[in-house]
Protein backbone atom coordinates (compact mmCIF):
# COMPACT_ATOMS: atom_id res chain seq x y z
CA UNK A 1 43.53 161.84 177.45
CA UNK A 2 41.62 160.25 180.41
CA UNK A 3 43.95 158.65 182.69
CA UNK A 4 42.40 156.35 185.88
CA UNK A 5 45.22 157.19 188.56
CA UNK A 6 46.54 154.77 190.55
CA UNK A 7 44.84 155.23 193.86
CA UNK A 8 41.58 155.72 192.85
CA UNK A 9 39.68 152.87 193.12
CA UNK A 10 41.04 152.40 196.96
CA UNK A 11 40.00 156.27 197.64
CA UNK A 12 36.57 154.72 196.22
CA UNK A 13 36.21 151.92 199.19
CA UNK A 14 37.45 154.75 201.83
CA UNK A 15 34.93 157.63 201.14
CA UNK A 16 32.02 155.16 201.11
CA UNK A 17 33.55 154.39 204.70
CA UNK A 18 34.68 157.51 206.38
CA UNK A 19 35.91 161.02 204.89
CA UNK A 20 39.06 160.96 202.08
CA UNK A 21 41.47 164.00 202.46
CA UNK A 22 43.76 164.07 199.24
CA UNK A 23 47.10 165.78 199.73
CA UNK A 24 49.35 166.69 196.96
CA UNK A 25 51.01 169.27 194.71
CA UNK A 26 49.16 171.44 192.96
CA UNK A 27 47.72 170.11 189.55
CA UNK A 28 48.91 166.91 189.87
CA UNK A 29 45.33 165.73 189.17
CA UNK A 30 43.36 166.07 192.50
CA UNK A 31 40.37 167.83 191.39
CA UNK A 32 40.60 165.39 188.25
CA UNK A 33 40.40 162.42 190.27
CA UNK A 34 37.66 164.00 192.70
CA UNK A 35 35.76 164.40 190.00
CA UNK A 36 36.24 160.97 187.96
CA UNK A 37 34.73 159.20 190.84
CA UNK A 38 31.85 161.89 190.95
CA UNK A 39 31.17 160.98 187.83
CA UNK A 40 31.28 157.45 187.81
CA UNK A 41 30.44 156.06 191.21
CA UNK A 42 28.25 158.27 192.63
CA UNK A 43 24.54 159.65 191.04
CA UNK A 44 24.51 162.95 192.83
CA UNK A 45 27.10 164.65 193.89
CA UNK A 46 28.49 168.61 194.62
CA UNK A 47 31.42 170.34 193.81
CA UNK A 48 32.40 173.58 196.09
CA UNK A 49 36.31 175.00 195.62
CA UNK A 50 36.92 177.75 198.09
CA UNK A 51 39.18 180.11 195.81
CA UNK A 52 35.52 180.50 193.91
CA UNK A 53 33.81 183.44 195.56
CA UNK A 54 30.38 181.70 195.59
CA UNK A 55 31.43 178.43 196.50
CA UNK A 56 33.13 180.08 199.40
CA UNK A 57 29.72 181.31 200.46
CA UNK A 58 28.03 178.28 199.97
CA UNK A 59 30.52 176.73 202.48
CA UNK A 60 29.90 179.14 204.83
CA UNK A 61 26.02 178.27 204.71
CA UNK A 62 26.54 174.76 204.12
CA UNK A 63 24.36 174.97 200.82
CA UNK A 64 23.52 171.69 199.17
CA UNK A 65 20.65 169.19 198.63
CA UNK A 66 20.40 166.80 201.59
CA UNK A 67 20.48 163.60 198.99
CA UNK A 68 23.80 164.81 197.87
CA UNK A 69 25.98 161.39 198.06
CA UNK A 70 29.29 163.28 197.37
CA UNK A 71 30.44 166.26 198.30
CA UNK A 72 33.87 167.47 197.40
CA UNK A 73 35.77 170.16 198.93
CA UNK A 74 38.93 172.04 196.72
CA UNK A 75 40.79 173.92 198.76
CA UNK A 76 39.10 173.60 202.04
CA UNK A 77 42.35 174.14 204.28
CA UNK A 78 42.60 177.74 203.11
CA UNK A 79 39.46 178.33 205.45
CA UNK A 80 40.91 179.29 208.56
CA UNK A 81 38.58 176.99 210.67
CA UNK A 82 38.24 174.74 208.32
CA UNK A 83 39.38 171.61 210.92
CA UNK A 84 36.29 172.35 213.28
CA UNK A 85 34.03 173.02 210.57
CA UNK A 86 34.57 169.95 208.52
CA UNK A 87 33.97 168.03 211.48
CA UNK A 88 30.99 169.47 212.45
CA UNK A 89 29.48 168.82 209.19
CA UNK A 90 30.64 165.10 209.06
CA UNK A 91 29.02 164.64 212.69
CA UNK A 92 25.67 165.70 211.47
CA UNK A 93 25.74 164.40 208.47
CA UNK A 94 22.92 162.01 206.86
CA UNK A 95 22.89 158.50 206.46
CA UNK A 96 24.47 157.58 202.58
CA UNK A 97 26.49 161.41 202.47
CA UNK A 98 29.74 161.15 201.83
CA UNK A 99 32.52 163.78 202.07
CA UNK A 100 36.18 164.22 199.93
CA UNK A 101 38.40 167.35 200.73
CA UNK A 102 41.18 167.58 198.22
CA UNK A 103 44.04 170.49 199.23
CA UNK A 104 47.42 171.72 197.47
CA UNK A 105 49.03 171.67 201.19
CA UNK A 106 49.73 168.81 203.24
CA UNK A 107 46.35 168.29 204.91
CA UNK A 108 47.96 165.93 207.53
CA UNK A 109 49.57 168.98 209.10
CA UNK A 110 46.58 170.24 210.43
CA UNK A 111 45.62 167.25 212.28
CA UNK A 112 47.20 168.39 215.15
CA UNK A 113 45.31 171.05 217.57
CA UNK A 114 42.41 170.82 219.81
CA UNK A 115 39.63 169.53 217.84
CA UNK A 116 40.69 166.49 216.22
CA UNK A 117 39.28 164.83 213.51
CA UNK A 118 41.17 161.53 213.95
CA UNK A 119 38.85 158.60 213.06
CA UNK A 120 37.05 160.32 211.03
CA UNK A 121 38.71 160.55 207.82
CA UNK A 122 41.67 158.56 206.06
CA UNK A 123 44.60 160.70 204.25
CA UNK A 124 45.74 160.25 201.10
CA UNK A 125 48.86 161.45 198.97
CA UNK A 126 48.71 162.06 195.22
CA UNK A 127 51.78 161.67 193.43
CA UNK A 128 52.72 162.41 189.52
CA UNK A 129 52.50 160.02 187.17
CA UNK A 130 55.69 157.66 186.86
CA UNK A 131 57.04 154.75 185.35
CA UNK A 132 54.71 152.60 187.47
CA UNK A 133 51.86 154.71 186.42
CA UNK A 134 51.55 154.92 182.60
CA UNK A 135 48.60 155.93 181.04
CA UNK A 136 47.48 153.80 178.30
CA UNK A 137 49.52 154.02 174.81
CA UNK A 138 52.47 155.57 176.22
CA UNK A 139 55.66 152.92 176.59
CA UNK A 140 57.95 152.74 179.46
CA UNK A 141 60.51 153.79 177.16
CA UNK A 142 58.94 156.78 175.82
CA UNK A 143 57.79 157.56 179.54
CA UNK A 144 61.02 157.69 180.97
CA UNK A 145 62.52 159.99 178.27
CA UNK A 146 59.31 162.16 179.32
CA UNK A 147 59.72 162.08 182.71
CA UNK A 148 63.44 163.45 182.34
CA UNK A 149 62.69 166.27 180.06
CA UNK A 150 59.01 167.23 181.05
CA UNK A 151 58.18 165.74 184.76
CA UNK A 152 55.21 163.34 185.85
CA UNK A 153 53.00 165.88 186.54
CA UNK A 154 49.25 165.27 184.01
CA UNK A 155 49.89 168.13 181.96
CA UNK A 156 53.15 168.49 180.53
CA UNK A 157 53.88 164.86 180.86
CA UNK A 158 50.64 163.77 178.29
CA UNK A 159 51.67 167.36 176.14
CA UNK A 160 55.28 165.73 175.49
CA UNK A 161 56.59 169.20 174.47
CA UNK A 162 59.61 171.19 176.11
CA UNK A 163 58.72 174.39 175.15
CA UNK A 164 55.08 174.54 176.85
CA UNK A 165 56.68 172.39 179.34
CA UNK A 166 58.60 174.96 180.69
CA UNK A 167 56.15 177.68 180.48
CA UNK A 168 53.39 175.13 181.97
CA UNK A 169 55.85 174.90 185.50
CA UNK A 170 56.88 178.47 185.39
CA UNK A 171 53.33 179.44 185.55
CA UNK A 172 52.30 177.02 188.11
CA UNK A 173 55.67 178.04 190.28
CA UNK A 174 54.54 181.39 190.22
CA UNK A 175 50.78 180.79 191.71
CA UNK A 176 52.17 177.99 194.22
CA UNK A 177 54.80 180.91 195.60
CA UNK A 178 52.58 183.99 194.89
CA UNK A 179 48.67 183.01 195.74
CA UNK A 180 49.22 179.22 197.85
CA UNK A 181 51.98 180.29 200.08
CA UNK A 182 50.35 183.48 200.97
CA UNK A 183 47.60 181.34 202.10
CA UNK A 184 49.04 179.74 204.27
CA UNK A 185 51.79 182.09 205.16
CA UNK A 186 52.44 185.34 206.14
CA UNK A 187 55.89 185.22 203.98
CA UNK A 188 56.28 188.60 202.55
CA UNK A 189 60.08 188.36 201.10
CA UNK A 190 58.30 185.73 198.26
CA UNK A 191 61.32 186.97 195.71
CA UNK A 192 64.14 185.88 198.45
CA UNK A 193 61.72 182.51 198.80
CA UNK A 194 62.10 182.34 194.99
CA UNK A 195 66.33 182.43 195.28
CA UNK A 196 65.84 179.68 198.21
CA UNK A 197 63.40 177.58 196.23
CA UNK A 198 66.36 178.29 193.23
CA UNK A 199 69.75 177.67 195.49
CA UNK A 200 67.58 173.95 196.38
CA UNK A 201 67.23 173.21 192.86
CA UNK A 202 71.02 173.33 192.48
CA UNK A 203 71.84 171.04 195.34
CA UNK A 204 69.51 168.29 194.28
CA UNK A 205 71.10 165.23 195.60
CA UNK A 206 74.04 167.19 197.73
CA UNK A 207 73.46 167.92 201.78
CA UNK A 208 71.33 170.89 202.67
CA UNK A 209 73.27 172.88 205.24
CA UNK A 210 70.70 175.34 205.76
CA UNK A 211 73.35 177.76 207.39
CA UNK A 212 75.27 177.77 204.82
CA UNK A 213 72.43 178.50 202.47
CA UNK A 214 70.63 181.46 204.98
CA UNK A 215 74.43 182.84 204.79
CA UNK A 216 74.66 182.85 200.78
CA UNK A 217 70.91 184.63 200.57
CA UNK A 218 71.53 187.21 203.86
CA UNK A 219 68.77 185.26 205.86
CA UNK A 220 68.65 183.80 209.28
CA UNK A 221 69.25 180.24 209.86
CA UNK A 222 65.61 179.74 211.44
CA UNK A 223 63.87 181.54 208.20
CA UNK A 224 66.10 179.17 205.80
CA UNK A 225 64.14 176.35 208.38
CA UNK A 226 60.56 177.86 208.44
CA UNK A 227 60.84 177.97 204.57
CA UNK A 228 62.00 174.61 203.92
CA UNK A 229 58.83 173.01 205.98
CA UNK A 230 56.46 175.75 204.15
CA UNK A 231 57.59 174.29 200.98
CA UNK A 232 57.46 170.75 201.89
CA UNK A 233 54.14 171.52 203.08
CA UNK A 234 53.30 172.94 199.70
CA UNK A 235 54.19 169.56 197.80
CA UNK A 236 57.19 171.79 195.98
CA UNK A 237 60.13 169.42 197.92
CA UNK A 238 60.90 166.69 199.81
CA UNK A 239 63.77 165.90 202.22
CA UNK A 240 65.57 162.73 203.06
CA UNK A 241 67.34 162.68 206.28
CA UNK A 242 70.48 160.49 207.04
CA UNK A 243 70.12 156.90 208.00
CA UNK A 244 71.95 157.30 211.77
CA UNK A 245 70.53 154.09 213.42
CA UNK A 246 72.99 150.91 213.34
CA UNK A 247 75.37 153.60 211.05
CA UNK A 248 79.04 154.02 213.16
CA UNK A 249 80.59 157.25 212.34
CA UNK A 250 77.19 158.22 210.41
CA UNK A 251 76.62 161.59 209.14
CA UNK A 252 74.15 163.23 211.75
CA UNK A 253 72.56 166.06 210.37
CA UNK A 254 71.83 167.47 207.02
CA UNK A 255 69.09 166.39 204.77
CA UNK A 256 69.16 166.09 201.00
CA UNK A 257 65.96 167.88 199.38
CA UNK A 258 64.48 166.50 196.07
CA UNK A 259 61.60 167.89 194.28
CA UNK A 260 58.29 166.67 193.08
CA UNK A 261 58.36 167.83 189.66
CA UNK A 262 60.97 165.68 188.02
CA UNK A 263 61.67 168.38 185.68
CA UNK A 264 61.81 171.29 188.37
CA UNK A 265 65.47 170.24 189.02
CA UNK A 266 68.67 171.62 187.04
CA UNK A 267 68.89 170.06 183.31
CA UNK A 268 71.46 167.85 184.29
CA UNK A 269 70.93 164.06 183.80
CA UNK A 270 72.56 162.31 186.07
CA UNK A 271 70.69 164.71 188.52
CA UNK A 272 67.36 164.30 186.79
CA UNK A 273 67.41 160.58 187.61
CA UNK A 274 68.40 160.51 191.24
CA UNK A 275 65.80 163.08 191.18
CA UNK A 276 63.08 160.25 189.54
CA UNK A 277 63.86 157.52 191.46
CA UNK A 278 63.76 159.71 194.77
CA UNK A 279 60.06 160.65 193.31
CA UNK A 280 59.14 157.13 192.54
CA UNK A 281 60.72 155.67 195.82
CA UNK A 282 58.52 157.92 197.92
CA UNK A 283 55.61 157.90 195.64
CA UNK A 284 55.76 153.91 196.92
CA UNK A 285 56.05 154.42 200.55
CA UNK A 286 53.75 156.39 200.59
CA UNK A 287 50.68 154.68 198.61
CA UNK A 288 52.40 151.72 201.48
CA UNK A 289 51.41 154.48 204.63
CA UNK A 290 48.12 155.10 203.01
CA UNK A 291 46.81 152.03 202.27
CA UNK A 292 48.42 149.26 204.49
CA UNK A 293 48.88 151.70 207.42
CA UNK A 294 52.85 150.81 207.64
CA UNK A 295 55.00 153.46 208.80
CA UNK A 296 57.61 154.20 205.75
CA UNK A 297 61.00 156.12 205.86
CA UNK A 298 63.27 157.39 203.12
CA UNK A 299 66.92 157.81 204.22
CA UNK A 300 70.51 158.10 202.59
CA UNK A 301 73.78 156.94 204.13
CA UNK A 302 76.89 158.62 204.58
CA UNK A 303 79.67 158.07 207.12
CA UNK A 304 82.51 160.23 207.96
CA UNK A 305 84.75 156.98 205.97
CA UNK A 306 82.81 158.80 202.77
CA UNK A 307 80.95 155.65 202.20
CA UNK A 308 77.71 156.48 200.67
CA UNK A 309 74.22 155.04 199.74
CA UNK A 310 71.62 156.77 197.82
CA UNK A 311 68.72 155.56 198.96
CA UNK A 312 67.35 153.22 201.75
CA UNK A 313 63.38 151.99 202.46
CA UNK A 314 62.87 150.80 205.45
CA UNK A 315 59.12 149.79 206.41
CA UNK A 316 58.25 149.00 210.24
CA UNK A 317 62.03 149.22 211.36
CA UNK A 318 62.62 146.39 208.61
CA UNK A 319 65.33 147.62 205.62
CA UNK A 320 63.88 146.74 202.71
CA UNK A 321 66.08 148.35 199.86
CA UNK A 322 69.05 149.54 199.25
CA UNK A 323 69.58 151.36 196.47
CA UNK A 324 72.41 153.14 194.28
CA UNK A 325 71.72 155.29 191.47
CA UNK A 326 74.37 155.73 188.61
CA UNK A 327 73.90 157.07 185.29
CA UNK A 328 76.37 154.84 183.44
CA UNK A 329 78.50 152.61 185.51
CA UNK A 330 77.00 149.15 186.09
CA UNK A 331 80.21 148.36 188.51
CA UNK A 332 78.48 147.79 191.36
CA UNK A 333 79.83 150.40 193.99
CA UNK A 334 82.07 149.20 196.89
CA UNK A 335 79.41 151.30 199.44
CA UNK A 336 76.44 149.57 198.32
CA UNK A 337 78.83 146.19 198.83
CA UNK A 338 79.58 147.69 202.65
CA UNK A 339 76.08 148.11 203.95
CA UNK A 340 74.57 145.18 202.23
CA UNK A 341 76.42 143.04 204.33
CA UNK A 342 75.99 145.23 207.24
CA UNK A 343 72.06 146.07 207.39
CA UNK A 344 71.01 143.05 205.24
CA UNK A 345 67.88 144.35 203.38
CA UNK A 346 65.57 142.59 201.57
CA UNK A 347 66.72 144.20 198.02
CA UNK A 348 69.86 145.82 196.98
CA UNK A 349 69.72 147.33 193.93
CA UNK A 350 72.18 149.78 191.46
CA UNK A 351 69.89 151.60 189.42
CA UNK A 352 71.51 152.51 185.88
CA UNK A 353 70.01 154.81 183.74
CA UNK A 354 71.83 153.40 180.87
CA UNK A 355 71.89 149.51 181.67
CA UNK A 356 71.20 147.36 178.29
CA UNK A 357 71.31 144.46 180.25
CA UNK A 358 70.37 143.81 183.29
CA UNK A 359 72.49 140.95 185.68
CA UNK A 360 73.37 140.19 189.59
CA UNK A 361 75.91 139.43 191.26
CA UNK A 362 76.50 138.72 195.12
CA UNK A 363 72.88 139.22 195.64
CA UNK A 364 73.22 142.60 194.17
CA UNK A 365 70.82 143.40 191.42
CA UNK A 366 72.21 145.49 188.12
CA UNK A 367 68.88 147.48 186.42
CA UNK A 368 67.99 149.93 184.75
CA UNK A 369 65.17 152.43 186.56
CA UNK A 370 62.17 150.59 184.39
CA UNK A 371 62.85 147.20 184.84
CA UNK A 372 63.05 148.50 188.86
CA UNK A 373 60.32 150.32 188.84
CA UNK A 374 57.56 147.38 187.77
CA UNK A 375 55.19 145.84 189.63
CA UNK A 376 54.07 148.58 191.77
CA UNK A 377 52.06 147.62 195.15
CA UNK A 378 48.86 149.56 193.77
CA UNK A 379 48.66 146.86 190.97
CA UNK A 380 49.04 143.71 193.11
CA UNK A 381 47.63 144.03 196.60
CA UNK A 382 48.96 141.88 199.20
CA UNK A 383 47.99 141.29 203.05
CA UNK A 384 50.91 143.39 203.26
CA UNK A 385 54.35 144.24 201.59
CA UNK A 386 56.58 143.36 204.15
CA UNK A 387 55.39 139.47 202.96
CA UNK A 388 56.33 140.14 199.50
């Protein structure tokens, strides 16, 4: 099944302006959506992925016809020079050429250094599909029980089946930690990286004290660090920091780490959903980043009173949500109460994964995750969201 991803039409008006970097996790549909618009905006185009042994020469050597319109680049950052190389190409290149570098590591990483590329290219994210993102013929209903037992990512989500499911991420865990990460790394322990990339899995939702968790494996503190950023950096997790601004008696320090696959976490529900709307919150903010240029945060709360608050957006300084997730209990919980009053955002909102009906009260809103998650920005865009 076909499925037009939610992004692409706006990565359409950027590579006809400047270079389009695509960031995201491995086989969440890069490639596919490289080459949908090869296919149907452009009438000659290339296609060079530098795992292949002869497209790797033919980067080298810059092989292609000169009335190529688009040229696409897979894998591009694993060329060590690949920064001043891609920029020497897009300085020379001729009038109507246009250039898209897709990558399974976050390409924005690199754009630090010496030779910068800024102003030459704009960065995009791609995220799994979600309950904002459905491909045609599949109901919000049936994607949500999907999303729970099989994860957004193209694959497994559109195969609907548990078994190949599982086999589908164990196989793509397995090349992210044993051929990306070498890539990029020179990690040699990659079975201790599998038991840290495990003991995450079981926190999901709980702080990351990364001392704690370099103690339980025999590692040093800085290691647990340098392998929580690799594996950001490979698209496997995400952290949320603490909200500390405006927050008395906030907690300072530890993160909570969520991961991109939905179904990557423990099979635990209530865990599964904070997990989704953690995935769909950020999947938001940052389609918001890449296309209306805001800068986006995603935070929790938690003071040393053990009040506590799932989730908060904040855009430009500005709180926009605040959000509690429960998998049962619509009574709306006395923290989300607390700091609605105190940081007055624009939305407060307890998600319910079992909510038959949603209601507000005290300009809290009662929901289940797909009545929240409608109207995404990619389907109605606005001057900007902070107007909405």
């Amino acid at each position: 099944m076909a499925v037009k991803r939610y992004c692409e039409s706006y990565i359409f008006q950027d590579v006809k302006k400047k270079m389009v970097f695509i960031g995201g996790p491995r086989q969440v549909g890069k490639t596919t959506l490289a080459r949908a618009l090869a296919r149907e905006e452009f009438t000659r185009t290339a296609y060079f992925n530098w795992d292949v042994d002869e497209d790797r020469k033919a980067i080298r050597s810059k092989q292609w016809q000169r009335d190529t319109a688009l040229i696409i680049f897979d894998e591009l950052h694993k060329y060590p020079r690949w920064k001043q190389w891609i920029k020497g190409v897009y300085d020379s290149k001729l009038e109507g050429q246009h250039y898209l570098v897709t990558g399974s590591a976050r390409l924005d990483v690199y754009r630090r250094g010496g030779d910068s590329l800024m102003g030459r290219y704009h960065y995009w994210r791609l995220h799994p599909l979600s309950l904002d993102e459905l491909p045609v013929g599949i109901t919000p209903e049936d994607a949500y029980q999907r999303l729970l037992k099989n994860g957004g990512f193209p694959e497994p989500f559109l195969m609907n089946d548990e078994r190949e499911a599982r086999r589908w991420r164990k196989e793509r865990f397995d090349r992210v930690l044993r051929e990306d990460v070498r890539d990029v790394s020179l990690i040699r322990e990659i079975q201790l990286l599998y038991f840290f990339v495990d003991a995450l899995r079981n926190r999901v939702g709980s702080l990351i004290t990364l001392s704690n968790l370099a103690r339980d494996l025999e590692i040093s503190p800085k290691t647990a660090k340098s392998w929580l950023i690799l594996i950001e950096k490979m698209y496997i997790v995400f952290s949320v920091p603490p909200l500390t601004r405006n927050i008395p008696r906030a907690v300072q320090k530890p993160p909570k780490v969520y991961f991109f696959d939905n179904a990557d976490t423990i099979d635990n529900a209530a865990v599964r959903l904070e997990n989704l709307v953690a995935t769909h919150l950020l999947k938001r903010l940052h389609f918001i980043e890449d296309y209306y240029g805001h800068r986006c945060r995603l935070h929790y709360i938690r003071d040393k009173d053990n009040r506590e608050v799932d989730f908060v957006t904040i855009i430009d300084d500005i709180v926009i949500d605040l959000i509690e997730v429960k998998l049962h209990d619509t009574k709306i919980s006395a923290s989300l109460k607390y700091y609605a009053k105190k940081l007055k955002p624009k939305h407060v909102v307890q998600i319910v994964g079992d909510c038959p009906h949603p209601f507000d009260k005290d300009g809290i809103s009662v929901m289940s995750p797909i009545d929240f998650f409608k109207n995404p920005p990619w389907e109605c865009p606005i001057s900007s969201p902070l107007s909405s």
